[in-house]
Structure formats: C-alpha cells, structure tokens
C-alpha atoms as a PDB file:
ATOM      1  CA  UNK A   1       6.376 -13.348  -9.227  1.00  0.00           C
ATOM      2  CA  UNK A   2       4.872 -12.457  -6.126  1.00  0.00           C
ATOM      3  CA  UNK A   3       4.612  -8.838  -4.696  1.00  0.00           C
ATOM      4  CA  UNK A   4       7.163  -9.856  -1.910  1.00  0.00           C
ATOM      5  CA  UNK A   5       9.217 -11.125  -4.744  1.00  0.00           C
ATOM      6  CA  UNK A   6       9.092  -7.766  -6.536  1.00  0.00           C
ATOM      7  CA  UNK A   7       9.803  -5.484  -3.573  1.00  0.00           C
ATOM      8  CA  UNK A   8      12.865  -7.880  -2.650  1.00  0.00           C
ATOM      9  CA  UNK A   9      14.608  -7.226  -5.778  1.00  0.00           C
ATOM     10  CA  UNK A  10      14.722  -3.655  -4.730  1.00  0.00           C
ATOM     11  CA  UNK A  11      17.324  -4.359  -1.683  1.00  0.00           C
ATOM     12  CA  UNK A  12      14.626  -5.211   0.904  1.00  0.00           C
ATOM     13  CA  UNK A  13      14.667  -8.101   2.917  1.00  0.00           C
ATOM     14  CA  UNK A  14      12.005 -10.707   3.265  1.00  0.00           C
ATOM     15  CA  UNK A  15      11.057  -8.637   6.841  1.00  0.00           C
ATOM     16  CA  UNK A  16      10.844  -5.315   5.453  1.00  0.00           C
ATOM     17  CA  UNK A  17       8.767  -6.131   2.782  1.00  0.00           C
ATOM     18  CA  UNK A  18       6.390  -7.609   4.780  1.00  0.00           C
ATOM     19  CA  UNK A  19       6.423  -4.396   6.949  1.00  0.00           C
ATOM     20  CA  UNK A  20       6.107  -2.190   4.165  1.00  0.00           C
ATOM     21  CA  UNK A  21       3.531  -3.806   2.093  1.00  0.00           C
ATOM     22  CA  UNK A  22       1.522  -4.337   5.624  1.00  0.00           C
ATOM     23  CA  UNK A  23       2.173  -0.230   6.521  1.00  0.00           C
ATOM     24  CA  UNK A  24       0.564   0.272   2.719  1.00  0.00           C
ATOM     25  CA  UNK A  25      -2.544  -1.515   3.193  1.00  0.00           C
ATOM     26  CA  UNK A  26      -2.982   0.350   6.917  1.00  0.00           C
ATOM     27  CA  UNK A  27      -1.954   4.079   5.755  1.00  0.00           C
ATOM     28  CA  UNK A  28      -1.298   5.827   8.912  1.00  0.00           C
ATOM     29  CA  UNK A  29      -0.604   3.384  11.418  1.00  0.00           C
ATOM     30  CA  UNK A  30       1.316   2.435  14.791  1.00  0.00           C
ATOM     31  CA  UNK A  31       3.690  -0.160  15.664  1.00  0.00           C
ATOM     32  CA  UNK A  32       1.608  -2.271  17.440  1.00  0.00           C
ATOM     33  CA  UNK A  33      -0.918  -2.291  14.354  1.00  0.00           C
ATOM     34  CA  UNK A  34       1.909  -2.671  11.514  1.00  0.00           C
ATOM     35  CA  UNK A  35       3.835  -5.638  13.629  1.00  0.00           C
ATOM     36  CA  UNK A  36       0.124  -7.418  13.837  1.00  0.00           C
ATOM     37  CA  UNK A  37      -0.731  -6.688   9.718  1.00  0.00           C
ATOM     38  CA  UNK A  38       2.063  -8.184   9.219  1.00  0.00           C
ATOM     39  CA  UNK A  39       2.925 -11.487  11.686  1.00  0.00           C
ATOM     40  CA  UNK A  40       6.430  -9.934  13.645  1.00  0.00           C
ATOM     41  CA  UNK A  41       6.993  -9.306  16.720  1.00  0.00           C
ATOM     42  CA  UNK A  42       6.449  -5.653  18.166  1.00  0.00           C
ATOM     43  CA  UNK A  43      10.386  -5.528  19.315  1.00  0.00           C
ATOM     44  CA  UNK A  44      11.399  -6.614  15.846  1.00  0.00           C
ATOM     45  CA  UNK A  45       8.759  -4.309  13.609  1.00  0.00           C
ATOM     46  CA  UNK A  46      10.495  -1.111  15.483  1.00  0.00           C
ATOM     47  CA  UNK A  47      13.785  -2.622  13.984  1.00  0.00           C
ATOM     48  CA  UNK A  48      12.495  -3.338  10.479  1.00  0.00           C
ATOM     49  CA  UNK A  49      10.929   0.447  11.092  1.00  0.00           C
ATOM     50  CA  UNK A  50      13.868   2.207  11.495  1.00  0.00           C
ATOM     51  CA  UNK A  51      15.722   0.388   8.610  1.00  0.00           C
ATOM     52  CA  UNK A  52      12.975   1.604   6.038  1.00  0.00           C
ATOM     53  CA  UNK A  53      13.080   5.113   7.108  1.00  0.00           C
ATOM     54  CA  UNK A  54      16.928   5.095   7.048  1.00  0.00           C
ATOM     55  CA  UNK A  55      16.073   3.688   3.249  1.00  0.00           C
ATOM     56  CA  UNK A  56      13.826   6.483   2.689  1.00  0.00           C
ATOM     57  CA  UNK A  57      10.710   4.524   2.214  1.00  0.00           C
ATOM     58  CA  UNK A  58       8.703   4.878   5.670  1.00  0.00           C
ATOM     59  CA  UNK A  59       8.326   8.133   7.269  1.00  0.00           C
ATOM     60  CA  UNK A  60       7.511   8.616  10.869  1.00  0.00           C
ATOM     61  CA  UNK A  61       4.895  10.671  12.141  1.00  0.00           C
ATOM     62  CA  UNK A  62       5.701  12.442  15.533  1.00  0.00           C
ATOM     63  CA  UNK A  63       2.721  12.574  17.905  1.00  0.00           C
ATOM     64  CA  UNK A  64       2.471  13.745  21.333  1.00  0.00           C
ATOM     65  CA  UNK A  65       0.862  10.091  22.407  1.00  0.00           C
ATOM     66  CA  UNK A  66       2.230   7.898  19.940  1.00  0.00           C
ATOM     67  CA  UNK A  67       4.334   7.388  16.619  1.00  0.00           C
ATOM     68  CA  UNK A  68       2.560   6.963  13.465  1.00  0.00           C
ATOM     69  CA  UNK A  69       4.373   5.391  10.580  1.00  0.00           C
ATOM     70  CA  UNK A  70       3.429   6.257   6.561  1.00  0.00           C
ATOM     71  CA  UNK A  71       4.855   4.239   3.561  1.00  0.00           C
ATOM     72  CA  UNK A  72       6.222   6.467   0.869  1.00  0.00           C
ATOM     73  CA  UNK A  73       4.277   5.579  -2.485  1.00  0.00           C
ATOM     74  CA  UNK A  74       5.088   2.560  -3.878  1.00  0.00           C
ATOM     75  CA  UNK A  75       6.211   4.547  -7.612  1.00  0.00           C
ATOM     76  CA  UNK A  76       8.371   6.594  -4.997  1.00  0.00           C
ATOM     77  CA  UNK A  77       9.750   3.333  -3.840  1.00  0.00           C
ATOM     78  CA  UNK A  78      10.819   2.266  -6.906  1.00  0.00           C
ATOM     79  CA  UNK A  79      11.801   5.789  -8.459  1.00  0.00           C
ATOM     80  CA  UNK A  80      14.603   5.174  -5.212  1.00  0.00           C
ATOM     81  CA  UNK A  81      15.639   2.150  -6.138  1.00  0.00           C
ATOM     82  CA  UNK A  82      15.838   3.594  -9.800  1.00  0.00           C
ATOM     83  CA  UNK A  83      18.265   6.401  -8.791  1.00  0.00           C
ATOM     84  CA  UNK A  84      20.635   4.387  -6.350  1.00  0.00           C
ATOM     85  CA  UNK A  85      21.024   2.398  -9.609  1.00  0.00           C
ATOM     86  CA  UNK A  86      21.756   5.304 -11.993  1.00  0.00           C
ATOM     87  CA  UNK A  87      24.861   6.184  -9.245  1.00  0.00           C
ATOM     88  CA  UNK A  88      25.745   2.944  -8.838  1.00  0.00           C
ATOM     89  CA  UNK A  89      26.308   2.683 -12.897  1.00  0.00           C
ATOM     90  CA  UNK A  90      28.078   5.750 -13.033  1.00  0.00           C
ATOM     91  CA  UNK A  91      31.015   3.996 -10.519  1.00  0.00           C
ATOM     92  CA  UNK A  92      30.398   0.980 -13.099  1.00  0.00           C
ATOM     93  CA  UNK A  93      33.765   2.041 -15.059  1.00  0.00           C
ATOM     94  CA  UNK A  94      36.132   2.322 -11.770  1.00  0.00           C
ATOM     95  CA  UNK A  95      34.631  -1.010 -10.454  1.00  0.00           C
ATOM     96  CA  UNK A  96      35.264  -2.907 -13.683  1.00  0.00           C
ATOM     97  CA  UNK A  97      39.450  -1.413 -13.463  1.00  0.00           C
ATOM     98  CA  UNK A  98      39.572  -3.433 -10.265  1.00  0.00           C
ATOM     99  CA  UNK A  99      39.065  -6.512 -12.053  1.00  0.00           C
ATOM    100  CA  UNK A 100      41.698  -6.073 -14.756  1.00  0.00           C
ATOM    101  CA  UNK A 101      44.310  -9.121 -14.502  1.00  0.00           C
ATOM    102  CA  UNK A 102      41.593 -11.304 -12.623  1.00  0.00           C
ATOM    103  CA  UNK A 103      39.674 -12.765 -15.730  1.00  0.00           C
ATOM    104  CA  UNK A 104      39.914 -16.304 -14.746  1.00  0.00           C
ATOM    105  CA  UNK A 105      38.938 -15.546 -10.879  1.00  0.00           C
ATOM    106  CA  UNK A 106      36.119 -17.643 -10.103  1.00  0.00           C
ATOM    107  CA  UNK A 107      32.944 -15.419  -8.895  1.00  0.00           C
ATOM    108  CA  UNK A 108      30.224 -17.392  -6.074  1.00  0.00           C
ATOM    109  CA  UNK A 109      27.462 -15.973  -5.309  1.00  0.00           C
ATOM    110  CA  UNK A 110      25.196 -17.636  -2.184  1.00  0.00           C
ATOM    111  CA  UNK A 111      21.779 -17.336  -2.003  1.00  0.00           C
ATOM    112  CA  UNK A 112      19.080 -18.819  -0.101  1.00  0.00           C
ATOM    113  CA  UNK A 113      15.270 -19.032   0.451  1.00  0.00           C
ATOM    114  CA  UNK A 114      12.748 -19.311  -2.275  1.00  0.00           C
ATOM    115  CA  UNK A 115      13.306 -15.973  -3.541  1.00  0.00           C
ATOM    116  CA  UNK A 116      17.236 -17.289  -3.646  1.00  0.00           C
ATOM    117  CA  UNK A 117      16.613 -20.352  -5.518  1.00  0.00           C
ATOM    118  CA  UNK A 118      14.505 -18.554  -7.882  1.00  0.00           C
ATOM    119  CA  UNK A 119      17.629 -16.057  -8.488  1.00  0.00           C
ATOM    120  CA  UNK A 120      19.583 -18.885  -9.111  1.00  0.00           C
ATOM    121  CA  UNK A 121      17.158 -20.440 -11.804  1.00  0.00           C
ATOM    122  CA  UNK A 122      17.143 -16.829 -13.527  1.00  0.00           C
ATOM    123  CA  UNK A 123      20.258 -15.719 -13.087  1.00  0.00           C
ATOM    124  CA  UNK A 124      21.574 -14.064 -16.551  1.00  0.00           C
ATOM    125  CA  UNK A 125      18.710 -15.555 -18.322  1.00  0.00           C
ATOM    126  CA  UNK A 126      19.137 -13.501 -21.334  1.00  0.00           C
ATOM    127  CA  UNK A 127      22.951 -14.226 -21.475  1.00  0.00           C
ATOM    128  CA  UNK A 128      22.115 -17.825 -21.512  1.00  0.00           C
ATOM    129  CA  UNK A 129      19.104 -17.615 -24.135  1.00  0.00           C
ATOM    130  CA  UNK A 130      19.442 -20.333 -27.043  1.00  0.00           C
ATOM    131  CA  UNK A 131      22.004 -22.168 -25.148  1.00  0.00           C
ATOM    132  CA  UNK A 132      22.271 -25.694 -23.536  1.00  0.00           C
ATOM    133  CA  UNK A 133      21.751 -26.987 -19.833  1.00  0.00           C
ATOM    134  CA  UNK A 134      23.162 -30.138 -19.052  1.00  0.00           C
ATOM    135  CA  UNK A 135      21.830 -31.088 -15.000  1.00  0.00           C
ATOM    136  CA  UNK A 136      21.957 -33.463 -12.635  1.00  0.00           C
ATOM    137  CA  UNK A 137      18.669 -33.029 -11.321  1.00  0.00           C
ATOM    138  CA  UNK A 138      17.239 -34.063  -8.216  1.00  0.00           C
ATOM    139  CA  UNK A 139      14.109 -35.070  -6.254  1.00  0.00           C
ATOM    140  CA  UNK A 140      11.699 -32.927  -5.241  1.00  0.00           C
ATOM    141  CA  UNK A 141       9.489 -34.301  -2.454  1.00  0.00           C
ATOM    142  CA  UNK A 142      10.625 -31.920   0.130  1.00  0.00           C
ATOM    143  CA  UNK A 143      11.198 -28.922  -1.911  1.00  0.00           C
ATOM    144  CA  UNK A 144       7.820 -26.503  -0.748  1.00  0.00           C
ATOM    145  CA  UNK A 145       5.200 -26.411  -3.447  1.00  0.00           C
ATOM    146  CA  UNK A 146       5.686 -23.305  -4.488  1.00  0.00           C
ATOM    147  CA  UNK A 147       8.798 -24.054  -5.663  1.00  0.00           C
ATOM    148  CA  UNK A 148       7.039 -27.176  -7.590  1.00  0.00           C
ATOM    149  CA  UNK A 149       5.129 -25.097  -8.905  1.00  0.00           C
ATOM    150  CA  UNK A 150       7.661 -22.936 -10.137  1.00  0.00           C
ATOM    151  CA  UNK A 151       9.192 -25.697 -11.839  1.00  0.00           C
ATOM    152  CA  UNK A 152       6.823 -26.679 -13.831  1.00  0.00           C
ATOM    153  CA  UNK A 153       5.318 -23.233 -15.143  1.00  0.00           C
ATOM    154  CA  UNK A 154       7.597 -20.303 -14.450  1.00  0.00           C
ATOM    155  CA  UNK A 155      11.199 -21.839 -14.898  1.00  0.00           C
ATOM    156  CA  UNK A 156      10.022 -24.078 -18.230  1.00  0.00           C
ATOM    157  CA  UNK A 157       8.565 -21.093 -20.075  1.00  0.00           C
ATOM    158  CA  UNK A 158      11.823 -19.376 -19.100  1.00  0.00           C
ATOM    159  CA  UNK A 159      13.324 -22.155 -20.869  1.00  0.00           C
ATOM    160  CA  UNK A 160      10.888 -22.321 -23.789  1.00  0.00           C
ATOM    161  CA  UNK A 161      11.056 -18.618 -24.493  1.00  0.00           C
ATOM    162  CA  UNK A 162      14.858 -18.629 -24.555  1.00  0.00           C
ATOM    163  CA  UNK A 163      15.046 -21.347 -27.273  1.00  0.00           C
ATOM    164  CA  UNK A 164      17.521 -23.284 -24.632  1.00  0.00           C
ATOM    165  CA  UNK A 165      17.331 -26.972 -24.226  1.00  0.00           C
ATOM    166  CA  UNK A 166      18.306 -29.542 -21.532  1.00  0.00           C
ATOM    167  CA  UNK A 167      19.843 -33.155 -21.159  1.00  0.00           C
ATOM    168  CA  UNK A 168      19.366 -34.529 -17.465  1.00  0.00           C
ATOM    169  CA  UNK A 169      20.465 -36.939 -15.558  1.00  0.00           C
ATOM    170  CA  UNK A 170      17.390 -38.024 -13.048  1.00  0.00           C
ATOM    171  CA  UNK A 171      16.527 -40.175 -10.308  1.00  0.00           C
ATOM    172  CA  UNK A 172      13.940 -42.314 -11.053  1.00  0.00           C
ATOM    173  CA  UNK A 173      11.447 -41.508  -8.624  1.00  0.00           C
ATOM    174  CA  UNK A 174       7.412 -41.568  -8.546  1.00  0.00           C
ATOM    175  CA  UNK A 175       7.342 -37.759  -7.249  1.00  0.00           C
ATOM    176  CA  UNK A 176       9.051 -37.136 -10.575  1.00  0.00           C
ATOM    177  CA  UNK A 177       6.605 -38.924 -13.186  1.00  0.00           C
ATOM    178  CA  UNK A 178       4.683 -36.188 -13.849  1.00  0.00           C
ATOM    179  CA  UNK A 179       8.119 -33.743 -15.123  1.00  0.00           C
ATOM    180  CA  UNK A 180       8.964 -36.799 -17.377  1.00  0.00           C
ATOM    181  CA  UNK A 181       5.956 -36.903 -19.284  1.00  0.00           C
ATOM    182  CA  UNK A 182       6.067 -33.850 -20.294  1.00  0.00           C
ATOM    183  CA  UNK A 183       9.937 -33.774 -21.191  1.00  0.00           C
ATOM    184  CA  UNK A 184       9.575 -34.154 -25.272  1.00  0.00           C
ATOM    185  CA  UNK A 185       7.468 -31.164 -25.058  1.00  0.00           C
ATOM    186  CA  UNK A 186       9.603 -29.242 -23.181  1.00  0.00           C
ATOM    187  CA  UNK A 187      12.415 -29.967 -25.457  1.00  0.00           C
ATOM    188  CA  UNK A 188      14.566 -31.788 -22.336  1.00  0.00           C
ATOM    189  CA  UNK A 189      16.204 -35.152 -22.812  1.00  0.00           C
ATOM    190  CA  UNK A 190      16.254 -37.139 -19.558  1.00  0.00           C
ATOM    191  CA  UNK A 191      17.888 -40.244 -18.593  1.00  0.00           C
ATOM    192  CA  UNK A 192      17.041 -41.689 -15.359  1.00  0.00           C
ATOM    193  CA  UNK A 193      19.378 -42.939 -12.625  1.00  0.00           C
ATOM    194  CA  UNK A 194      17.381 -46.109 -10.540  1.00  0.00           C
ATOM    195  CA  UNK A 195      16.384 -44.082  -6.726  1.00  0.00           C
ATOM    196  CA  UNK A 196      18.545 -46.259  -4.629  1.00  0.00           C
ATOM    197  CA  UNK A 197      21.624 -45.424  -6.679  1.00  0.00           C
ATOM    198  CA  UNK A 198      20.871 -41.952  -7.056  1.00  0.00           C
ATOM    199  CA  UNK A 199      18.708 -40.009  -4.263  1.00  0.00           C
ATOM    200  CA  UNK A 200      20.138 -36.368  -4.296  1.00  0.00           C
ATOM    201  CA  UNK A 201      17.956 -33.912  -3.160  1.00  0.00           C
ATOM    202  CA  UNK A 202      20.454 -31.036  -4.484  1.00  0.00           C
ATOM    203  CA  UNK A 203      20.073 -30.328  -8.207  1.00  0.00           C
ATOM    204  CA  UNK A 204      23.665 -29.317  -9.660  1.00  0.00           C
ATOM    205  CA  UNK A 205      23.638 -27.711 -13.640  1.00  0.00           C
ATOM    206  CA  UNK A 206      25.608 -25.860 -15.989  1.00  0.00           C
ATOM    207  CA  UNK A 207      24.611 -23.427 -18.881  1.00  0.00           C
ATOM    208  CA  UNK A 208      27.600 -21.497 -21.010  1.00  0.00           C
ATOM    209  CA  UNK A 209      29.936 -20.870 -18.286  1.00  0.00           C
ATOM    210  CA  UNK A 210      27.583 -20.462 -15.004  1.00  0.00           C
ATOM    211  CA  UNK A 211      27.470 -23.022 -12.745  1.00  0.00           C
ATOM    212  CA  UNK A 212      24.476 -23.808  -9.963  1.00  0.00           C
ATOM    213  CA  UNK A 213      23.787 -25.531  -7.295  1.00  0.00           C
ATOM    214  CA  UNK A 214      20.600 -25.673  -5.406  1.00  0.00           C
ATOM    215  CA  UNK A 215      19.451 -27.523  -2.283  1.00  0.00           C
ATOM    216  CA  UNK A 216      15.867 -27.992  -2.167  1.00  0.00           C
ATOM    217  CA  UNK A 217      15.248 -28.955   0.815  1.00  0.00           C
ATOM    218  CA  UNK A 218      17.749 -26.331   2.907  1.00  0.00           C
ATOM    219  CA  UNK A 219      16.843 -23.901   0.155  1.00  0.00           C
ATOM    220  CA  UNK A 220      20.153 -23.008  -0.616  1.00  0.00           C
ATOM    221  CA  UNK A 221      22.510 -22.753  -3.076  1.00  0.00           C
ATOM    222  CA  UNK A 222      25.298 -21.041  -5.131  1.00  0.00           C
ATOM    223  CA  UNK A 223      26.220 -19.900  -8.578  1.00  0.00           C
ATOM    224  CA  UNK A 224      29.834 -20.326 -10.163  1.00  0.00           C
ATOM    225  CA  UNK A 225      30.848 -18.182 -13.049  1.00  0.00           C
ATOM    226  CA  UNK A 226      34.268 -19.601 -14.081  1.00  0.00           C
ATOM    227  CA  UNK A 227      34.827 -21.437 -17.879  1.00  0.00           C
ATOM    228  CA  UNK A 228      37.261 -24.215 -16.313  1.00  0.00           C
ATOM    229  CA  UNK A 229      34.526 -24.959 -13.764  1.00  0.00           C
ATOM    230  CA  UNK A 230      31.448 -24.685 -16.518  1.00  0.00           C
ATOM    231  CA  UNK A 231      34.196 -27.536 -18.393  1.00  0.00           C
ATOM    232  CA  UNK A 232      34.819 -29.826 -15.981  1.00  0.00           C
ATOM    233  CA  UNK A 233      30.809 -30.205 -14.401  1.00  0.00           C
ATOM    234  CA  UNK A 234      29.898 -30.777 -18.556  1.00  0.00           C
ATOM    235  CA  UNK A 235      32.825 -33.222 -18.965  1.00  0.00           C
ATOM    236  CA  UNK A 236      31.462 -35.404 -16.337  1.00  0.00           C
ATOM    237  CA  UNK A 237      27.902 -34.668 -17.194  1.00  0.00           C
ATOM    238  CA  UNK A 238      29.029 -36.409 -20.915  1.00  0.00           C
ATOM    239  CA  UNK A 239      31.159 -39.312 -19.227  1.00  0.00           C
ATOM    240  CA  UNK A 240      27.930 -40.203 -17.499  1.00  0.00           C
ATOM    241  CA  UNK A 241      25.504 -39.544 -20.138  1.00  0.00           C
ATOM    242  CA  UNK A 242      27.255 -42.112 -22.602  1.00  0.00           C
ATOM    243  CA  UNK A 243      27.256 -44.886 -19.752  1.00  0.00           C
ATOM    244  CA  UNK A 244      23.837 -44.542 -18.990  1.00  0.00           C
END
C-alpha cells in the first residue's frame, strides 16, 4: 500500500493527501511552495487548504506578509480519524434499526480510481476468507501497471492467505500468459474463452454473497451485496463452466 493509499483510507481525497503529505515534508510553508511540492495549481491548493484545516489536520499560521500553513502530526492525524470512528460506532446501534425489514435490499457501492479498484478487490476480505471466487476475468493490457502489479503480488497473497480459491473464465490472450502459468500454484482453475469471442476488458466476480465489477481501463467499478444477485452471477458462471 502506498502512503497516499494509507492517508486515503482516513476520508481524504486523492488531492488532499497529496497536499498534506507535500505540507509534511516542507514544515512551515506557503501556498505557493505547498501547491509546487505537490503538482496543483495555486487556486486549487488554497481549496484543498481550507478543507484540511476544516478537518483539523493543517493549521494556518497568520503573518503580517503572508500565510504559513503547518500539518498536524501525522499520529495526530490518525488519532482523528481514530475518534470520529469511536462516535461514529457509538450511533452504530440506531443506524442498524433503520435497516430492520430491508434484509433483502440490495446495497452498491461505486468506486473508482486505483485506490477504488483496490477497495473493491479487498472489500470484506476477512468475511470472505476460505471461501470460493468464481470470475469472469478480463484482459489487462490497458489496465496501468500498477494495477498489474497488484494483481499478481498483493491481490494473490490476499487470496493465498485467506485459504480462498478461484475458477475463471478467461480470454485467451498473450498479455495474459504469464497469470496462467502460474494458476496451479495459486490454487485458481482457469478455462479460457478464444480473444475474438471473448475481449472484455471489465472483470465481473462473485465470492459468498458480494458481487464486483471492475473496469480496468475506466477504473471503475461497483460492489453488490445481495444473495439473489451472488445466485444468479454463480448460476451462469456454472452454465458456462460445464460448456466450456
């Protein structure tokens, strides 16, 4: 995970982390210098500015000449982002009454990015531990590399150390030679579709009762959490497995 990554799954966007992890490395600094540390435009860093202080993690300095800006601690940052959680849990109970009589509502969740197709990949890893993904995967020329490389370190040993396994339905594509090799070892079972009958560059699969979808090339996609939805994907997965 990178430190982006990290400071992302505390609420900030892919903007403020990039001004707050620039603001660290400069201590004391102005505008001008934070928007250059960190690639935005001047206009946009006074934006991103005023959204960390509001967040508590930037404070601003005032000066007769000019504003200085100070990130709070990174331990303080995450001591924050520790206690908005600890409130949030304690509403936990009233949230969850809302939901009484709407078990079989179907919950979506949209994410995008890298970041956002990482989510996807992780999402309730632990719940899913020891179970089985069945996937219809997809190409992966124009997915960046480091997504590739997530692949085929990161997301496998999430795999591996959950005791899960896979079955997959593939295209058969050169880009994809290198996964296939290594498929016994990885504990996945792939069958492969011929390229001009199957070309998807959006990888759709379905573990317990979570469905996901993610477009590697748009870099987006969703999660489903619904049984009847988690069915019918692994019903057609089968139909197609046996034909194949």
């Amino acid at each position: 995970m990178e430190t982006k990554d990290a400071l992302q799954l505390l609420g900030l966007s892919d903007k403020e982390a990039a001004v707050y992890l620039a603001l660290l490395q400069l201590g004391r600094a102005p505008a001008y210098s934070i928007a250059t540390k960190s690639g935005l435009k001047r206009p946009t860093t006074y934006v991103i500015l005023e959204e960390l202080i509001k967040k508590g993690l930037v404070v601003q300095i005032p000066r007769e000449k000019k504003q200085l800006y100070v990130a709070r601690p990174p331990e303080e940052a995450f001591a924050l982002a520790q206690e908005r959680l600890d409130l949030a849990k304690k509403k936990l109970p009233e949230i969850l009454a809302l939901t009484k009589g709407e078990a079989t509502k179907v919950n979506t969740i949209y994410f995008e990015g890298i970041a956002g197709i990482k989510q996807i990949l992780e999402y309730r890893a632990k719940d899913l531990e020891g179970k089985e993904t069945v996937a219809f995967w997809a190409t992966d020329h124009n997915a960046p590399k480091e997504l590739r490389d997530y692949f085929k370190k990161d997301y496998v040993a999430q795999i591996k150390k959950g005791g899960g396994s896979t079955r997959a339905i593939a295209p058969l594509h050169e880009n994809l030679h290198e996964y296939r090799v290594l498929d016994a070892t990885h504990n996945r079972k792939v069958k492969t579709v011929p390229y001009e009958q199957y070309s998807s560059e959006v990888s759709i699969d379905t573990v317990g009762d979570v469905v996901r979808v993610q477009d590697f090339k748009n870099l987006q996609g969703i999660v489903i959490e619904n049984e009847e939805v988690a069915k019918t994907v692994r019903e057609i997965f089968e139909m197609l497995w046996q034909r194949i």
